[in-house]
PDB file of N, CA and C in Angstrom:
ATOM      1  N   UNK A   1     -18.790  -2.439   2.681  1.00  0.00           N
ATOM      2  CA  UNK A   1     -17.587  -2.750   3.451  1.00  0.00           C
ATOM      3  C   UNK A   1     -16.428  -2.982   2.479  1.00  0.00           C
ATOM      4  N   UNK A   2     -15.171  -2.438   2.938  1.00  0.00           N
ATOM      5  CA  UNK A   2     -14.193  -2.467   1.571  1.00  0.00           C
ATOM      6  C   UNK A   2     -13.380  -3.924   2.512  1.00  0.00           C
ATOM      7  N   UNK A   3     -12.494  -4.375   1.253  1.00  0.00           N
ATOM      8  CA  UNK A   3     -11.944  -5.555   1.769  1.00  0.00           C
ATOM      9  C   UNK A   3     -10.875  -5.324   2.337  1.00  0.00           C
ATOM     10  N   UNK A   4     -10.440  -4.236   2.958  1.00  0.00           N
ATOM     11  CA  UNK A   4      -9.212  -4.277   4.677  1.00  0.00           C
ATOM     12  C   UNK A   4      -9.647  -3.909   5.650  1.00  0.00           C
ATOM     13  N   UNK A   5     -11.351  -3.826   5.662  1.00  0.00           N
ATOM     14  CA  UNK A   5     -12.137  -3.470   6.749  1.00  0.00           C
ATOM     15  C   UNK A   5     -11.414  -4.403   8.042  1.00  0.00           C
ATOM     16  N   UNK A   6     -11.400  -5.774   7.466  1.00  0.00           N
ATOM     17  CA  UNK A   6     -11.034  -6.566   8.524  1.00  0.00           C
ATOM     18  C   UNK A   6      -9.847  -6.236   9.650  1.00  0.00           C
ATOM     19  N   UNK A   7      -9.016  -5.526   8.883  1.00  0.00           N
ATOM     20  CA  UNK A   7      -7.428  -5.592   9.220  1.00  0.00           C
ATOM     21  C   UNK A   7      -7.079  -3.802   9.148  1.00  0.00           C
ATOM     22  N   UNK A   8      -8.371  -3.258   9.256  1.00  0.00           N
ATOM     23  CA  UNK A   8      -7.919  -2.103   9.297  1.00  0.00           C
ATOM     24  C   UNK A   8      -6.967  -1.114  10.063  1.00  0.00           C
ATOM     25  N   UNK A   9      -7.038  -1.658  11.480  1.00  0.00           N
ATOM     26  CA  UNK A   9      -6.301  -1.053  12.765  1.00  0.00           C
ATOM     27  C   UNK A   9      -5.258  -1.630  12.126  1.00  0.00           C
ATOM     28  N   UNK A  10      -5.063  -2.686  12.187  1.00  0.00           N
ATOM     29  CA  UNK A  10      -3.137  -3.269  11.420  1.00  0.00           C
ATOM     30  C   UNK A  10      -3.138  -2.669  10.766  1.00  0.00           C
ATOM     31  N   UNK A  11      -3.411  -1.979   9.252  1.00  0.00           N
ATOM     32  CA  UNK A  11      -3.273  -1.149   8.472  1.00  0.00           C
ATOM     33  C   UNK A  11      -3.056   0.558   9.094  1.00  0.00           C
ATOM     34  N   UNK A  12      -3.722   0.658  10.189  1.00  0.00           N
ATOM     35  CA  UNK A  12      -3.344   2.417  10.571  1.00  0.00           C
ATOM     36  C   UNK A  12      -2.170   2.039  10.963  1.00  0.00           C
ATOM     37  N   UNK A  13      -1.791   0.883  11.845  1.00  0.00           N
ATOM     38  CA  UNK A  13      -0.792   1.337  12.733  1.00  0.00           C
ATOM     39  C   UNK A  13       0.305   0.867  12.057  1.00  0.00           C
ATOM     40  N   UNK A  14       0.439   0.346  10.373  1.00  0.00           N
ATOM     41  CA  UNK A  14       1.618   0.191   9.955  1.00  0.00           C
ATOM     42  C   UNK A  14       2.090   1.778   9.428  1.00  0.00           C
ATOM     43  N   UNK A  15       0.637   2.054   8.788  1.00  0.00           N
ATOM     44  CA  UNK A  15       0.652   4.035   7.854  1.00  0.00           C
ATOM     45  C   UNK A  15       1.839   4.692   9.333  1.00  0.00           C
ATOM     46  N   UNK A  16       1.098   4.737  10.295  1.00  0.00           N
ATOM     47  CA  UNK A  16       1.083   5.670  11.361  1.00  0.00           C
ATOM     48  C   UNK A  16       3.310   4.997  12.041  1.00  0.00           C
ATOM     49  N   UNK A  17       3.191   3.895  11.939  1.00  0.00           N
ATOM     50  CA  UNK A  17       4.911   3.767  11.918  1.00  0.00           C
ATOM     51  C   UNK A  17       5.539   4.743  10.422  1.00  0.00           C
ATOM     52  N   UNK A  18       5.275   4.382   9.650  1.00  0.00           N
ATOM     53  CA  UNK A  18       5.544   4.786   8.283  1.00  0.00           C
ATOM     54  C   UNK A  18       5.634   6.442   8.451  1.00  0.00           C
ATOM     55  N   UNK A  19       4.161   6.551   8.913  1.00  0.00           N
ATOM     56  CA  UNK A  19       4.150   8.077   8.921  1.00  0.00           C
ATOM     57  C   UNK A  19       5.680   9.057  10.204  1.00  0.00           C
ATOM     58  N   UNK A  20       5.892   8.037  11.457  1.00  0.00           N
ATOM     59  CA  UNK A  20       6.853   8.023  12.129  1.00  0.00           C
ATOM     60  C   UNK A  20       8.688   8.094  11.342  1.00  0.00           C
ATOM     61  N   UNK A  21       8.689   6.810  10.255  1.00  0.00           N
ATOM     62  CA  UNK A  21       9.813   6.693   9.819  1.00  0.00           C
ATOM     63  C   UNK A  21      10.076   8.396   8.606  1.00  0.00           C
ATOM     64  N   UNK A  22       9.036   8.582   8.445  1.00  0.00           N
ATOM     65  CA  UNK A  22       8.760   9.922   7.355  1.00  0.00           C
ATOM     66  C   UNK A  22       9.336  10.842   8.254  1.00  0.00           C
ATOM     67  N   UNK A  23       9.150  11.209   9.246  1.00  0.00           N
ATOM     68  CA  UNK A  23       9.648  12.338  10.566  1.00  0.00           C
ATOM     69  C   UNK A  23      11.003  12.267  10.692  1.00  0.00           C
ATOM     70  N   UNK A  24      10.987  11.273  10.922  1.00  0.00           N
ATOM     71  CA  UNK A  24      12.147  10.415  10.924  1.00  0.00           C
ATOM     72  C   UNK A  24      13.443  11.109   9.534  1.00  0.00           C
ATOM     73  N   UNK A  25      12.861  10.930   8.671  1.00  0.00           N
ATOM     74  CA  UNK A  25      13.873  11.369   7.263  1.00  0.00           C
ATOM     75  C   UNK A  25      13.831  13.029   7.599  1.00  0.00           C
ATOM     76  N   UNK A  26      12.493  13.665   7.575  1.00  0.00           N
ATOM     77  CA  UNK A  26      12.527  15.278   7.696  1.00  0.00           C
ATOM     78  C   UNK A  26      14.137  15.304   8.568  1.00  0.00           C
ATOM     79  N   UNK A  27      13.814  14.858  10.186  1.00  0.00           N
ATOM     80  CA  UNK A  27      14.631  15.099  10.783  1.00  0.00           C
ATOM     81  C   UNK A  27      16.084  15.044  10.139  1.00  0.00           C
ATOM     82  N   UNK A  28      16.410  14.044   9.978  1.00  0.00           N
ATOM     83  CA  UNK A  28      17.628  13.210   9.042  1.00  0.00           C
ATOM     84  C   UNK A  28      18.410  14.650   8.255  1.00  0.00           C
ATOM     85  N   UNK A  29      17.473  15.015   7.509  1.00  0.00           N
ATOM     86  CA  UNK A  29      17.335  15.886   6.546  1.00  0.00           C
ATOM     87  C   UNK A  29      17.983  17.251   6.957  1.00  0.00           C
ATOM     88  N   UNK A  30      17.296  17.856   7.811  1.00  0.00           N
ATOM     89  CA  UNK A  30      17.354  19.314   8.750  1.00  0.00           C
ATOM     90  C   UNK A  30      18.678  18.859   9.914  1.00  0.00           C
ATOM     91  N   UNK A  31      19.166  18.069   9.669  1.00  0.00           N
ATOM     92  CA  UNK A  31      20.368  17.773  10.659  1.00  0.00           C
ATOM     93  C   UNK A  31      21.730  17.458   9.880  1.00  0.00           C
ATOM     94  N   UNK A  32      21.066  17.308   8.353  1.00  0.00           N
ATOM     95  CA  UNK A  32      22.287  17.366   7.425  1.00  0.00           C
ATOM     96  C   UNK A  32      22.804  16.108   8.057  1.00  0.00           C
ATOM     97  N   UNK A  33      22.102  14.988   7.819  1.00  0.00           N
ATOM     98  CA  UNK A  33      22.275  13.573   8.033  1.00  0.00           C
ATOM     99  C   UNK A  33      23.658  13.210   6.735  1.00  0.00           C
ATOM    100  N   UNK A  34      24.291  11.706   6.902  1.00  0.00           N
ATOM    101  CA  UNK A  34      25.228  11.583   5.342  1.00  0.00           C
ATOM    102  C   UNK A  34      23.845  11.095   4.525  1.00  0.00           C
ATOM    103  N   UNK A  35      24.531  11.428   3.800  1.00  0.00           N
ATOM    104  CA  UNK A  35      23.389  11.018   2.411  1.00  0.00           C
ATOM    105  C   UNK A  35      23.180   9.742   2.234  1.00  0.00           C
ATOM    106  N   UNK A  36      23.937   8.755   2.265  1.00  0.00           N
ATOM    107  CA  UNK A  36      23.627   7.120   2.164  1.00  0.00           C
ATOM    108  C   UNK A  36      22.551   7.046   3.239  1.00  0.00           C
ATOM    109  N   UNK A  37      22.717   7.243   4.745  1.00  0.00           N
ATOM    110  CA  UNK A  37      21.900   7.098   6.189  1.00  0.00           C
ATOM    111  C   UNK A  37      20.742   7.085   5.295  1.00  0.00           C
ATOM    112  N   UNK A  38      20.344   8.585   4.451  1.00  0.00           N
ATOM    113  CA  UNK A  38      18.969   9.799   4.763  1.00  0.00           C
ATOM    114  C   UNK A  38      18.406   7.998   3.590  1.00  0.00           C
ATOM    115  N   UNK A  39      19.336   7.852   2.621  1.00  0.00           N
ATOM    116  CA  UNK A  39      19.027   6.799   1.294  1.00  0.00           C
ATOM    117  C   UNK A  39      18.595   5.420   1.734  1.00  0.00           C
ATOM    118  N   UNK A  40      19.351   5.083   2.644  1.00  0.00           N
ATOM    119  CA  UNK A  40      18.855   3.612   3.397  1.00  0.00           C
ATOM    120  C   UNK A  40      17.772   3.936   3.871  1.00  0.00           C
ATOM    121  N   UNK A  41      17.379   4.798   4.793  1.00  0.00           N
ATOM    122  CA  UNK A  41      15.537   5.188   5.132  1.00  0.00           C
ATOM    123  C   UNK A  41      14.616   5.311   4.255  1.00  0.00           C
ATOM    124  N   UNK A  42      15.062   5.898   3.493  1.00  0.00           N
ATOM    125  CA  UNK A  42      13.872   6.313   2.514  1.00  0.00           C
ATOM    126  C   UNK A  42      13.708   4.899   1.272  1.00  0.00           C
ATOM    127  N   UNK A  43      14.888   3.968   1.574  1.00  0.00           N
ATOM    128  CA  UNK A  43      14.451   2.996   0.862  1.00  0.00           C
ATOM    129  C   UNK A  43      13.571   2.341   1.833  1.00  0.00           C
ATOM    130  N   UNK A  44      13.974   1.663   2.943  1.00  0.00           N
ATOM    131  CA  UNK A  44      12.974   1.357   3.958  1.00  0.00           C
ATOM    132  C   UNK A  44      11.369   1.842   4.292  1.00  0.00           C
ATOM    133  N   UNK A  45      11.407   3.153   4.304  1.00  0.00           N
ATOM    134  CA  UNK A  45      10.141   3.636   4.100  1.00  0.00           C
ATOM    135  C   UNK A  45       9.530   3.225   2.750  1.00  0.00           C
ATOM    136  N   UNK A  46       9.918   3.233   1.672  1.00  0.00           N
ATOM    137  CA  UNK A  46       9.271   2.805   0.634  1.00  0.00           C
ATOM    138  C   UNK A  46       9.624   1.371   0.598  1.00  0.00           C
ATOM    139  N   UNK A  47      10.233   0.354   0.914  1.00  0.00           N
ATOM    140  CA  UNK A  47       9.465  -1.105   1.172  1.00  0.00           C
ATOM    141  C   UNK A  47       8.280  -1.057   2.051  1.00  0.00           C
ATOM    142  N   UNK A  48       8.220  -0.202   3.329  1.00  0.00           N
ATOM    143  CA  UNK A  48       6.841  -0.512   4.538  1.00  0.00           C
ATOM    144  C   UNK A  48       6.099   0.240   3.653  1.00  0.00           C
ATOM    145  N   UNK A  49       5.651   0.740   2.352  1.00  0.00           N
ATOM    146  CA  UNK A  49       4.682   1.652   2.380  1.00  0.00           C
ATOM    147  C   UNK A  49       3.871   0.373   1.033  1.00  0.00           C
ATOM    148  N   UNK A  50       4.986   0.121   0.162  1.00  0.00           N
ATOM    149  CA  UNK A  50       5.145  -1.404  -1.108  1.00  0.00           C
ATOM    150  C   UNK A  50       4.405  -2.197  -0.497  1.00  0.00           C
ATOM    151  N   UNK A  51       4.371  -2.570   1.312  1.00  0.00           N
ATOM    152  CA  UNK A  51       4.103  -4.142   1.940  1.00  0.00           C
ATOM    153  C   UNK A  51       2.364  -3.556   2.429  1.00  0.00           C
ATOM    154  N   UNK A  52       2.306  -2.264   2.801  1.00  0.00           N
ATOM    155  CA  UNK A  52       0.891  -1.904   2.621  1.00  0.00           C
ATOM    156  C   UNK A  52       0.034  -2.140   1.813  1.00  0.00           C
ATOM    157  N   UNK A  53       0.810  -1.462   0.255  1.00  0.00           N
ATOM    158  CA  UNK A  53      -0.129  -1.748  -1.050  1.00  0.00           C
ATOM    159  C   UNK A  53      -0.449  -3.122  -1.421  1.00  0.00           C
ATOM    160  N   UNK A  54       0.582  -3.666  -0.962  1.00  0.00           N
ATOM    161  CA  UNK A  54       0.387  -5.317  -1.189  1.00  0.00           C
ATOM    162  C   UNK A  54      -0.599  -5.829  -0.530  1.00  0.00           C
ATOM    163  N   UNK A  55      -0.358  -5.522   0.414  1.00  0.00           N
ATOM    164  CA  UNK A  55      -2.097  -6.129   1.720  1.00  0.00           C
ATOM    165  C   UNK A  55      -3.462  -5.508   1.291  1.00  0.00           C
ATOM    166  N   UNK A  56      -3.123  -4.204   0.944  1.00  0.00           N
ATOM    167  CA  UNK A  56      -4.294  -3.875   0.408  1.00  0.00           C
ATOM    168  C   UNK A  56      -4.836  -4.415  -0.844  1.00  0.00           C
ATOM    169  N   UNK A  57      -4.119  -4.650  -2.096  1.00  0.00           N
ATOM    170  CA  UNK A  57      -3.996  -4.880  -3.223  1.00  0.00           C
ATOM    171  C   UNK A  57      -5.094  -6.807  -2.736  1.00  0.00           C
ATOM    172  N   UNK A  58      -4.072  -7.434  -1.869  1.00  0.00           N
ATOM    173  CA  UNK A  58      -4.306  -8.565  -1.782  1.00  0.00           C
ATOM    174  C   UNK A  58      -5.971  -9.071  -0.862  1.00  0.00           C
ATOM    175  N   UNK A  59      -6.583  -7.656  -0.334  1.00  0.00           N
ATOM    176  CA  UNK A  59      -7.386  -7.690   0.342  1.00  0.00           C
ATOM    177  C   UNK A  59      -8.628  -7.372  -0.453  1.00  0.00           C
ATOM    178  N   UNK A  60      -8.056  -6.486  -1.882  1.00  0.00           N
ATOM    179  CA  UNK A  60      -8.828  -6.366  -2.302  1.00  0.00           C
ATOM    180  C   UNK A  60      -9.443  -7.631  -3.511  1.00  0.00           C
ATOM    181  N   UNK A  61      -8.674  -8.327  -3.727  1.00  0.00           N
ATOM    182  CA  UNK A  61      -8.876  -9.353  -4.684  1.00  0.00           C
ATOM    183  C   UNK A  61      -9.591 -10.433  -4.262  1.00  0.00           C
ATOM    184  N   UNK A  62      -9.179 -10.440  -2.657  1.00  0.00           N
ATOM    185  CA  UNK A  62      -9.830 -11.550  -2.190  1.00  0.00           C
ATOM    186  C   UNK A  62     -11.195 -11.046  -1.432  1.00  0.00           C
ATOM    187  N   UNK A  63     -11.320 -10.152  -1.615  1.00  0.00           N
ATOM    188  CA  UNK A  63     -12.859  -9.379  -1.245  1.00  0.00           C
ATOM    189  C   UNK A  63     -13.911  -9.293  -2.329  1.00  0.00           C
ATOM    190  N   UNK A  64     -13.053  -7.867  -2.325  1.00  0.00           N
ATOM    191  CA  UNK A  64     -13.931  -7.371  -3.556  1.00  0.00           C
ATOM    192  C   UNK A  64     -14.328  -7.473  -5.221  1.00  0.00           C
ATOM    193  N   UNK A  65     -12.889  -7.962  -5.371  1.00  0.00           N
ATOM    194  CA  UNK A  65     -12.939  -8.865  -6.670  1.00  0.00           C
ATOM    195  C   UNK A  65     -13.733  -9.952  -6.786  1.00  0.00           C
ATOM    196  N   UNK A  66     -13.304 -10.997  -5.647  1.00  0.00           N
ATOM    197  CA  UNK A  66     -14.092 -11.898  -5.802  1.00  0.00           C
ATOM    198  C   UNK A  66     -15.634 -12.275  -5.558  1.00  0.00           C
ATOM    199  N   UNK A  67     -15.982 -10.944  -4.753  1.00  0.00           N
ATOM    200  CA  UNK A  67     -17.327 -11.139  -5.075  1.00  0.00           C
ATOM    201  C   UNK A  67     -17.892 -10.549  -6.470  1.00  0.00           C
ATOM    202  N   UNK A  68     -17.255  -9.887  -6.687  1.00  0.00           N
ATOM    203  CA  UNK A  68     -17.668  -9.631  -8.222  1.00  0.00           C
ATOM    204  C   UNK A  68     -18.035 -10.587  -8.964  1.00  0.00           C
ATOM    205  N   UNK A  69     -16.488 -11.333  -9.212  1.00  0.00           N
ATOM    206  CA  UNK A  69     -16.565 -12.647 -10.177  1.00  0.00           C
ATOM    207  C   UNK A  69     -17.865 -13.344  -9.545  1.00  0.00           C
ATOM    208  N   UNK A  70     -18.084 -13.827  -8.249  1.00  0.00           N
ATOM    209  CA  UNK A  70     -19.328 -14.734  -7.982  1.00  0.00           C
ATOM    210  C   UNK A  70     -20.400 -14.126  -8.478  1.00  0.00           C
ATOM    211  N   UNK A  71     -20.738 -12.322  -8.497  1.00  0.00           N
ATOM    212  CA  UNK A  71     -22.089 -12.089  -9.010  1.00  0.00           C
ATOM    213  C   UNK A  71     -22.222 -11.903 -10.339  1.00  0.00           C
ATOM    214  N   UNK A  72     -21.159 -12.082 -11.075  1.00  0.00           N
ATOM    215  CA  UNK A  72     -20.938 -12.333 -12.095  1.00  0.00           C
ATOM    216  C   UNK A  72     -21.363 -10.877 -13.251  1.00  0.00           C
ATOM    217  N   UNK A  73     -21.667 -10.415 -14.344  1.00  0.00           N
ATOM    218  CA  UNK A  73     -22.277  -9.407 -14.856  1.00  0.00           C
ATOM    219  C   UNK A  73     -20.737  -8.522 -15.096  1.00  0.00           C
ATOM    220  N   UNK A  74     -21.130  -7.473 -15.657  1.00  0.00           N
ATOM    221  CA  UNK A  74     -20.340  -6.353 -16.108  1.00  0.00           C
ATOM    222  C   UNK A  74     -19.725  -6.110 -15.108  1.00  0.00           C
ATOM    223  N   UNK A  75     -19.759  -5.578 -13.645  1.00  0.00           N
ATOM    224  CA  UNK A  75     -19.497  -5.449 -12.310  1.00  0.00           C
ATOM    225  C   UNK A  75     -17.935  -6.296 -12.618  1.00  0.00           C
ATOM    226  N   UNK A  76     -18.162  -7.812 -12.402  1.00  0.00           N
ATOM    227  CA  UNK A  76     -17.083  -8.638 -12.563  1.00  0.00           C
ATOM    228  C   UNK A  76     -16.116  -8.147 -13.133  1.00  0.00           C
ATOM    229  N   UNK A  77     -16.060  -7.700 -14.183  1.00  0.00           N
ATOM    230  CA  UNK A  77     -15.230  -7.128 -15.769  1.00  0.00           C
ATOM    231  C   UNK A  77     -14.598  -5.842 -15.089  1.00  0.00           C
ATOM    232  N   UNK A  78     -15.490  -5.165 -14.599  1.00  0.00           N
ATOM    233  CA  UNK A  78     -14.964  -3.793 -14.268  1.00  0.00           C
ATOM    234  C   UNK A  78     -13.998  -4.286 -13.101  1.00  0.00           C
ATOM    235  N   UNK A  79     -14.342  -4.993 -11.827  1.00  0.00           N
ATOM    236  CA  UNK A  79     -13.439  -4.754 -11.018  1.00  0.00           C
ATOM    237  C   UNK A  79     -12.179  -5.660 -11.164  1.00  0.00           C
ATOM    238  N   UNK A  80     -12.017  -7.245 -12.363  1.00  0.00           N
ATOM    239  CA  UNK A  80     -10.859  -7.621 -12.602  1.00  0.00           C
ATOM    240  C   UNK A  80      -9.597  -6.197 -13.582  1.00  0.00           C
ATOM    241  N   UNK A  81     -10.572  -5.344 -14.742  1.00  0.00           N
ATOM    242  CA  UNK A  81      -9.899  -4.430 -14.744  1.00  0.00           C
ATOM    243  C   UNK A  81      -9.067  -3.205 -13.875  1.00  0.00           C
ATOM    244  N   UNK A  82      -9.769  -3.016 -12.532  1.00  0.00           N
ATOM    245  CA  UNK A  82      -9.739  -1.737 -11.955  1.00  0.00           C
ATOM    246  C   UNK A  82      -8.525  -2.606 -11.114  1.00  0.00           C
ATOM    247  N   UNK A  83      -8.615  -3.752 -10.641  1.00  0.00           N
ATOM    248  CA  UNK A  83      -7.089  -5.118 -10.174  1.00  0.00           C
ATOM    249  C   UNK A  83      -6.615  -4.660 -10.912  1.00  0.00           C
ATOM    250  N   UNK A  84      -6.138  -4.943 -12.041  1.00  0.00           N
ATOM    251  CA  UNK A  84      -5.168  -5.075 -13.170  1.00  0.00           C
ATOM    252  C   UNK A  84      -4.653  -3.490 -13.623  1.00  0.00           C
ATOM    253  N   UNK A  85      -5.116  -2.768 -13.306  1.00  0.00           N
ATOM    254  CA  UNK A  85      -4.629  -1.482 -13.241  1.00  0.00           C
ATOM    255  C   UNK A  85      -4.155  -0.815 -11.789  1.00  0.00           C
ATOM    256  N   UNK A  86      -4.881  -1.458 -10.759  1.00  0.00           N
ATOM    257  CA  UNK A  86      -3.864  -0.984 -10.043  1.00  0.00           C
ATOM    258  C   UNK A  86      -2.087  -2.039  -9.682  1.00  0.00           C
ATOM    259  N   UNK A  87      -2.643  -3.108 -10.134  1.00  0.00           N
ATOM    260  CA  UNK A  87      -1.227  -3.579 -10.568  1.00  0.00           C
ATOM    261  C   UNK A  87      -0.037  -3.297 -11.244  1.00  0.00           C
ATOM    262  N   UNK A  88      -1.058  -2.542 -12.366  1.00  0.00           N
ATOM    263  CA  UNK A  88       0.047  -1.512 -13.009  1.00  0.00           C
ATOM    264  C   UNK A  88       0.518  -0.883 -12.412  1.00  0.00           C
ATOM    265  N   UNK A  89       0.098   0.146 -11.724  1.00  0.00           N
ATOM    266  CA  UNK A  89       0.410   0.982 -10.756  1.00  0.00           C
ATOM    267  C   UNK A  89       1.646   0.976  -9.884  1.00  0.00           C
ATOM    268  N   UNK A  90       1.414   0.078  -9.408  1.00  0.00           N
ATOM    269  CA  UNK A  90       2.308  -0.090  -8.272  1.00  0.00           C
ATOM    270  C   UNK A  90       3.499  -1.068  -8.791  1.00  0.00           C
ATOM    271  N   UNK A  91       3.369  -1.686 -10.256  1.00  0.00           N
ATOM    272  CA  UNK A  91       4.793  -2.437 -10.291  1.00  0.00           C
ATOM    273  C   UNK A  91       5.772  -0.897 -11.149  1.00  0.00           C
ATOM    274  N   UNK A  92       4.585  -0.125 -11.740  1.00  0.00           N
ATOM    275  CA  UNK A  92       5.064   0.882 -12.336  1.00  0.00           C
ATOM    276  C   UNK A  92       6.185   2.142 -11.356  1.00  0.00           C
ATOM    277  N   UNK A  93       5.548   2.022  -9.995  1.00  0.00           N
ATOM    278  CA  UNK A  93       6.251   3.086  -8.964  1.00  0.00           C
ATOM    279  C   UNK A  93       7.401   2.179  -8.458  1.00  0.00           C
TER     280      UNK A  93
END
């Protein structure tokens, strides 16, 4: 079981708005929207997509990480690294 099993439907149906606000820009786009409009969306879309990774990020630490650390072993090591890289990740984008 991964750790947003819990909260998974909240998780489709934020993608699935997201995936909406994305249509949303195409349209924008093909209608020769002003360019600031098309820029304010697409910043918006990339905060709702940031507040995903975060839940996930945060679901995973408090899941799956931490059972690691409790079973303690190499396992542990690997998944505080595989955290810490996807942290990179995402402060990097």
């Amino acid at each position: 079981m991964h750790g947003y099993s819990a909260d998974k439907q909240a998780y489709l149906t934020r993608l699935r708005r997201i995936e909406g606000q994305i249509r949303g820009l195409q349209r924008m786009v093909e209608e020769d929207s002003y360019c600031i409009d098309v820029l304010t969306q697409v910043s918006a879309a990339t905060r709702a997509l940031q507040a995903v990774a975060l839940g996930l990020l945060e679901d995973h630490i408090r899941h799956c990480v931490a059972d690691a650390i409790n079973s303690g072993g190499p396992e542990a090591e690997e998944k505080v690294k595989e955290a810490s890289a996807a942290i990179a990740r995402l402060v990097r984008s």
